[in-house]
C-alpha atoms as a PDB file:
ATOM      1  CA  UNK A   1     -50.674 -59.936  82.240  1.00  0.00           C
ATOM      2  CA  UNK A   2     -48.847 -59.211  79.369  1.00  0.00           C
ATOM      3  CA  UNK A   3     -49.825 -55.615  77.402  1.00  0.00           C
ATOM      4  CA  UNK A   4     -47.624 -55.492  74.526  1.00  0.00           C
ATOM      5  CA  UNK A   5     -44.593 -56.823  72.891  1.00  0.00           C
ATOM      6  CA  UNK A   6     -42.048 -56.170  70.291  1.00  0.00           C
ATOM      7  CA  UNK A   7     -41.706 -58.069  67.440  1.00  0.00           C
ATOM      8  CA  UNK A   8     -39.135 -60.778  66.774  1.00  0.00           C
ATOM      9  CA  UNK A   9     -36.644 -58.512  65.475  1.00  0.00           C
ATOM     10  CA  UNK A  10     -35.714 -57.835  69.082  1.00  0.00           C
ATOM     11  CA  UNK A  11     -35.552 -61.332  70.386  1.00  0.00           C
ATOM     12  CA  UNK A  12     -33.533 -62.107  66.938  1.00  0.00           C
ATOM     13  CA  UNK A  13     -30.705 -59.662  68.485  1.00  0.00           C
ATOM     14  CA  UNK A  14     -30.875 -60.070  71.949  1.00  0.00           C
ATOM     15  CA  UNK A  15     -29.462 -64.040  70.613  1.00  0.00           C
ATOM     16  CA  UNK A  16     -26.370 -61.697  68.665  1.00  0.00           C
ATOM     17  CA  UNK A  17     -25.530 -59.507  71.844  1.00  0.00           C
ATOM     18  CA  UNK A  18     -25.462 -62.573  74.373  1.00  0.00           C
ATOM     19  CA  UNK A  19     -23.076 -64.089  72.230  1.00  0.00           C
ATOM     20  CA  UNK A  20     -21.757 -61.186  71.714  1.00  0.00           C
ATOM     21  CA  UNK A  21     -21.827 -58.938  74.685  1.00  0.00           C
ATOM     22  CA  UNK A  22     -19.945 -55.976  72.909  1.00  0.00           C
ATOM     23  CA  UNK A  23     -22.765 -55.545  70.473  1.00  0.00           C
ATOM     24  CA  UNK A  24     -24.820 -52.654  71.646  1.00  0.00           C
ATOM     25  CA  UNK A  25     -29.022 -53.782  70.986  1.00  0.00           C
ATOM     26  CA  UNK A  26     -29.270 -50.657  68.562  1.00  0.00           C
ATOM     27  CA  UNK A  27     -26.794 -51.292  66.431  1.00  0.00           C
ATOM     28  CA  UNK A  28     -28.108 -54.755  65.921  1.00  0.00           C
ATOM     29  CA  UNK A  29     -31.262 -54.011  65.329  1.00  0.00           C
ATOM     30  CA  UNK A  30     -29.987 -51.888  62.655  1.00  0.00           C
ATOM     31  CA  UNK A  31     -27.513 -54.277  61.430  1.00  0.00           C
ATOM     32  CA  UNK A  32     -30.699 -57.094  60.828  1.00  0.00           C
ATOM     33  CA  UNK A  33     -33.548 -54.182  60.365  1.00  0.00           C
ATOM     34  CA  UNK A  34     -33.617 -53.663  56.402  1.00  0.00           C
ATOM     35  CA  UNK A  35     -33.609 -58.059  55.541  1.00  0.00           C
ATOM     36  CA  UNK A  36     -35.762 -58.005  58.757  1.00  0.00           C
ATOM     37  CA  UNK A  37     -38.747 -55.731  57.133  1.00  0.00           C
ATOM     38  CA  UNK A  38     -38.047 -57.079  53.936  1.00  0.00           C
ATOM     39  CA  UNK A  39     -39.526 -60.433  55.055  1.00  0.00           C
ATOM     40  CA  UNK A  40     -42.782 -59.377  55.731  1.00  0.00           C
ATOM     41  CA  UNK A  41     -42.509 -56.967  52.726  1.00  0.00           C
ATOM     42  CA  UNK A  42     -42.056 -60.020  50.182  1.00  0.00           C
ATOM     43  CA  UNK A  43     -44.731 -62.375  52.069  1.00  0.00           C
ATOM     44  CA  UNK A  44     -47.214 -59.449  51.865  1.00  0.00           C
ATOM     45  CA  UNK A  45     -47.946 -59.376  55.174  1.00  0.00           C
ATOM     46  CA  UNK A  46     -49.036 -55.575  55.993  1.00  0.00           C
ATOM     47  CA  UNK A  47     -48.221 -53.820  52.871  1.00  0.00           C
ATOM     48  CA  UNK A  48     -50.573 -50.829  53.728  1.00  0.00           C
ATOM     49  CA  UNK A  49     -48.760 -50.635  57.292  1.00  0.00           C
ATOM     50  CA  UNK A  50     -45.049 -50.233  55.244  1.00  0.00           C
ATOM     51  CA  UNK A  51     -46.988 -47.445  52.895  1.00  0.00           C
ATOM     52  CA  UNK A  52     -48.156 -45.774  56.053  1.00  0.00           C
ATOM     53  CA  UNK A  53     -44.721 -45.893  57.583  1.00  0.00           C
ATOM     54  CA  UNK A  54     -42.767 -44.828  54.368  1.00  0.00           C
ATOM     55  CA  UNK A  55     -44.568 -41.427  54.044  1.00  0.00           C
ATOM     56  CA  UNK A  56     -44.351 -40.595  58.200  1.00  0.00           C
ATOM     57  CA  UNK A  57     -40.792 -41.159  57.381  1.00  0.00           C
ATOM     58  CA  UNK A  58     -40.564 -38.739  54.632  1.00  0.00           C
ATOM     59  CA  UNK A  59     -42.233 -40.419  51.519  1.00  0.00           C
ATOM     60  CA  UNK A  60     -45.096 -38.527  50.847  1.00  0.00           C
ATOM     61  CA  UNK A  61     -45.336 -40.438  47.492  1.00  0.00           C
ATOM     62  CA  UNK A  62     -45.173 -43.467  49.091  1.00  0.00           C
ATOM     63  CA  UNK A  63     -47.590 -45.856  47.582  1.00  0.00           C
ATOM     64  CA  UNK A  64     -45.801 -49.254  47.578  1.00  0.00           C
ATOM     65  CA  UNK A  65     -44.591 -51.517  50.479  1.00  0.00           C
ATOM     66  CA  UNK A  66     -40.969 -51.032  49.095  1.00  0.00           C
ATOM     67  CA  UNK A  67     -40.661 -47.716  49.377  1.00  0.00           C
ATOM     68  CA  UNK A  68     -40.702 -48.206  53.194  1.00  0.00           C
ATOM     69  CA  UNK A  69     -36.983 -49.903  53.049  1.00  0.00           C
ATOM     70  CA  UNK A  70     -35.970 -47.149  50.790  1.00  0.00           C
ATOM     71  CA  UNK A  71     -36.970 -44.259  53.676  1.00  0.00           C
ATOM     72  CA  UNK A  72     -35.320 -46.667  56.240  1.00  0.00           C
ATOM     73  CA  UNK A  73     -31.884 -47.222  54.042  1.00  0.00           C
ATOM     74  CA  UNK A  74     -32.077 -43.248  53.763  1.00  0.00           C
ATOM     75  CA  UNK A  75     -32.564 -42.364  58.069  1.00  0.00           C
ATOM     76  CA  UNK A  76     -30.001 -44.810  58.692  1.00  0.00           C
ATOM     77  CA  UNK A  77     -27.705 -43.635  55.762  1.00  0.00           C
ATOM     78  CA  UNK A  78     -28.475 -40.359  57.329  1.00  0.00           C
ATOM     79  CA  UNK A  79     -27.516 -41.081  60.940  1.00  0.00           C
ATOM     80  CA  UNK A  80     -24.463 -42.828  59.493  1.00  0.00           C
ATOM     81  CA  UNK A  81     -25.357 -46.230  60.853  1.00  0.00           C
ATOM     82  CA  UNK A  82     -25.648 -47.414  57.181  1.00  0.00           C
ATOM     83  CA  UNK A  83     -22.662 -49.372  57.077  1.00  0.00           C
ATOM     84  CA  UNK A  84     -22.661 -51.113  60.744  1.00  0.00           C
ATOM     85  CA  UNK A  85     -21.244 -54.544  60.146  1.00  0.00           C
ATOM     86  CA  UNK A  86     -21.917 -58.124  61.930  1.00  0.00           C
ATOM     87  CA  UNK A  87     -18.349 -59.060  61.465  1.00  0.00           C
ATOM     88  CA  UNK A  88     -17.176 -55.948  63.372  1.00  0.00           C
ATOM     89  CA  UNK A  89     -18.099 -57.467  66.499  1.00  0.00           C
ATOM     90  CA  UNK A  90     -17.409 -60.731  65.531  1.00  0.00           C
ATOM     91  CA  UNK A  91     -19.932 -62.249  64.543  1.00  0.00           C
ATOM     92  CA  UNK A  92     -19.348 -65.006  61.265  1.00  0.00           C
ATOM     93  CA  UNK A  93     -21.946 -65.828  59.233  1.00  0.00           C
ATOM     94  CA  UNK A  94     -21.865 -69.548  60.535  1.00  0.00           C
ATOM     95  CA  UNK A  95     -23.316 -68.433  63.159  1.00  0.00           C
ATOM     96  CA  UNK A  96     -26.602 -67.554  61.470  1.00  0.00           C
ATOM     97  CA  UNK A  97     -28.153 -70.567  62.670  1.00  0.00           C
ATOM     98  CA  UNK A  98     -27.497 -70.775  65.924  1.00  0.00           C
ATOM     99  CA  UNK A  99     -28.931 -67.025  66.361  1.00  0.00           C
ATOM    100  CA  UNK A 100     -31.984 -68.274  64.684  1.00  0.00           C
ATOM    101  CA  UNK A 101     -32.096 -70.928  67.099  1.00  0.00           C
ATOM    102  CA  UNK A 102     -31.492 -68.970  70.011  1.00  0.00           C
ATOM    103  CA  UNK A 103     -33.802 -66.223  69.565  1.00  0.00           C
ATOM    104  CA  UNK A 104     -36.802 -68.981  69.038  1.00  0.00           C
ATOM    105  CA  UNK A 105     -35.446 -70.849  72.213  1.00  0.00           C
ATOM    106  CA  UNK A 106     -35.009 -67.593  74.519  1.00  0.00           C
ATOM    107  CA  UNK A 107     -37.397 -65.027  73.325  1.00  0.00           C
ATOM    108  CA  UNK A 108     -39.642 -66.943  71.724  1.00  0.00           C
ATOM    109  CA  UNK A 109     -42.816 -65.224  72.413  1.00  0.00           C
ATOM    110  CA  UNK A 110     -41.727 -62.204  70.303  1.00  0.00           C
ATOM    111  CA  UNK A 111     -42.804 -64.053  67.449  1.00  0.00           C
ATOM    112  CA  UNK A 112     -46.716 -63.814  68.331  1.00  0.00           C
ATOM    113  CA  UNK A 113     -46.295 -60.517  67.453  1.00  0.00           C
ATOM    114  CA  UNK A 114     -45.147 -60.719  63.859  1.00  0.00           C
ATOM    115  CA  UNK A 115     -47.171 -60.309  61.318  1.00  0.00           C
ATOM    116  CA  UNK A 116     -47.113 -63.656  59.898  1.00  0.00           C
ATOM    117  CA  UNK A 117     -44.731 -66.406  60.521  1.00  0.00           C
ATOM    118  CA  UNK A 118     -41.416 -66.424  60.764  1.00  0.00           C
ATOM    119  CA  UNK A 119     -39.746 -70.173  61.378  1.00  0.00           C
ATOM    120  CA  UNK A 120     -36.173 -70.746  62.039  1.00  0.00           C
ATOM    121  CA  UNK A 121     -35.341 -70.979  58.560  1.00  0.00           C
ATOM    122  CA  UNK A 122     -36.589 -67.416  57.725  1.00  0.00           C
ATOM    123  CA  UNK A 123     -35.127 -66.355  60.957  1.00  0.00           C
ATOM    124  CA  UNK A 124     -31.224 -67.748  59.862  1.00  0.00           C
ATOM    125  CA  UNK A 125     -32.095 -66.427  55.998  1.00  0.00           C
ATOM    126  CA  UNK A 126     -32.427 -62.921  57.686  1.00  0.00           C
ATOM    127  CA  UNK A 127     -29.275 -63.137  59.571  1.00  0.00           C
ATOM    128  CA  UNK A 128     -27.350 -64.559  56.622  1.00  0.00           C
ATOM    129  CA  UNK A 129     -29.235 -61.604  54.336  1.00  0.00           C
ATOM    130  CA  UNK A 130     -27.809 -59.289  56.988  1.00  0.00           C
ATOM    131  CA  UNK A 131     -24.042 -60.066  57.370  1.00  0.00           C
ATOM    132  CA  UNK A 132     -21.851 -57.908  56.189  1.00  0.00           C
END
């Protein structure tokens, strides 16, 4: 029986660590996190969830989706994991697609839990958002 899963954020780098197994799951997570949110942010798809989260995170004022990317670009600017880069562990932007791919194929379940839906070509638009 299956009580709760991540979203598909997770599954999305789980495909960029097993290709490349240097890649600690954190740091991707952080690498994808801000095009990741920024998804459901643009398709409307809990904009009173990203309000809520903004002001735990700091943003008392909070009072548009948006402002939840802004509190995220300042913890991670914060914990000086602002500027972790794809290409650092090797990853090329080619590759984009085949992540996608991959992260459908082996973890595909993780995308129940989105809040709306996500298809491959969101999924490779994210990664290619992402690469630095």
């Amino acid at each position: 029986m299956q009580l709760t899963l991540t979203t598909a954020e997770h599954s999305m780098e789980h495909a960029m660590s097993a290709y490349h197994h240097d890649l600690p799951h954190g740091a991707g997570l952080i690498m994808i996190s801000n095009e990741f949110y920024r998804f459901f942010i643009e398709k409307h798809a809990c904009d009173e969830q990203f309000v809520k989260m903004a002001r735990v995170m700091g943003m008392p004022e909070a009072d548009k989706p948006e402002d939840f990317l802004t509190a995220l670009t300042k913890l991670q600017r914060a914990c000086g994991v602002d500027d972790l880069k794809m290409s650092d562990y090797g990853i090329s932007k080619e590759e984009c697609g085949t992540l996608a791919r991959n992260s459908r194929e082996t973890m595909g379940i993780l995308y129940a839990s989105n809040p709306c839906e996500m298809t491959d070509k969101d999924c490779t638009q994210i990664f290619e958002r992402s690469y630095k």
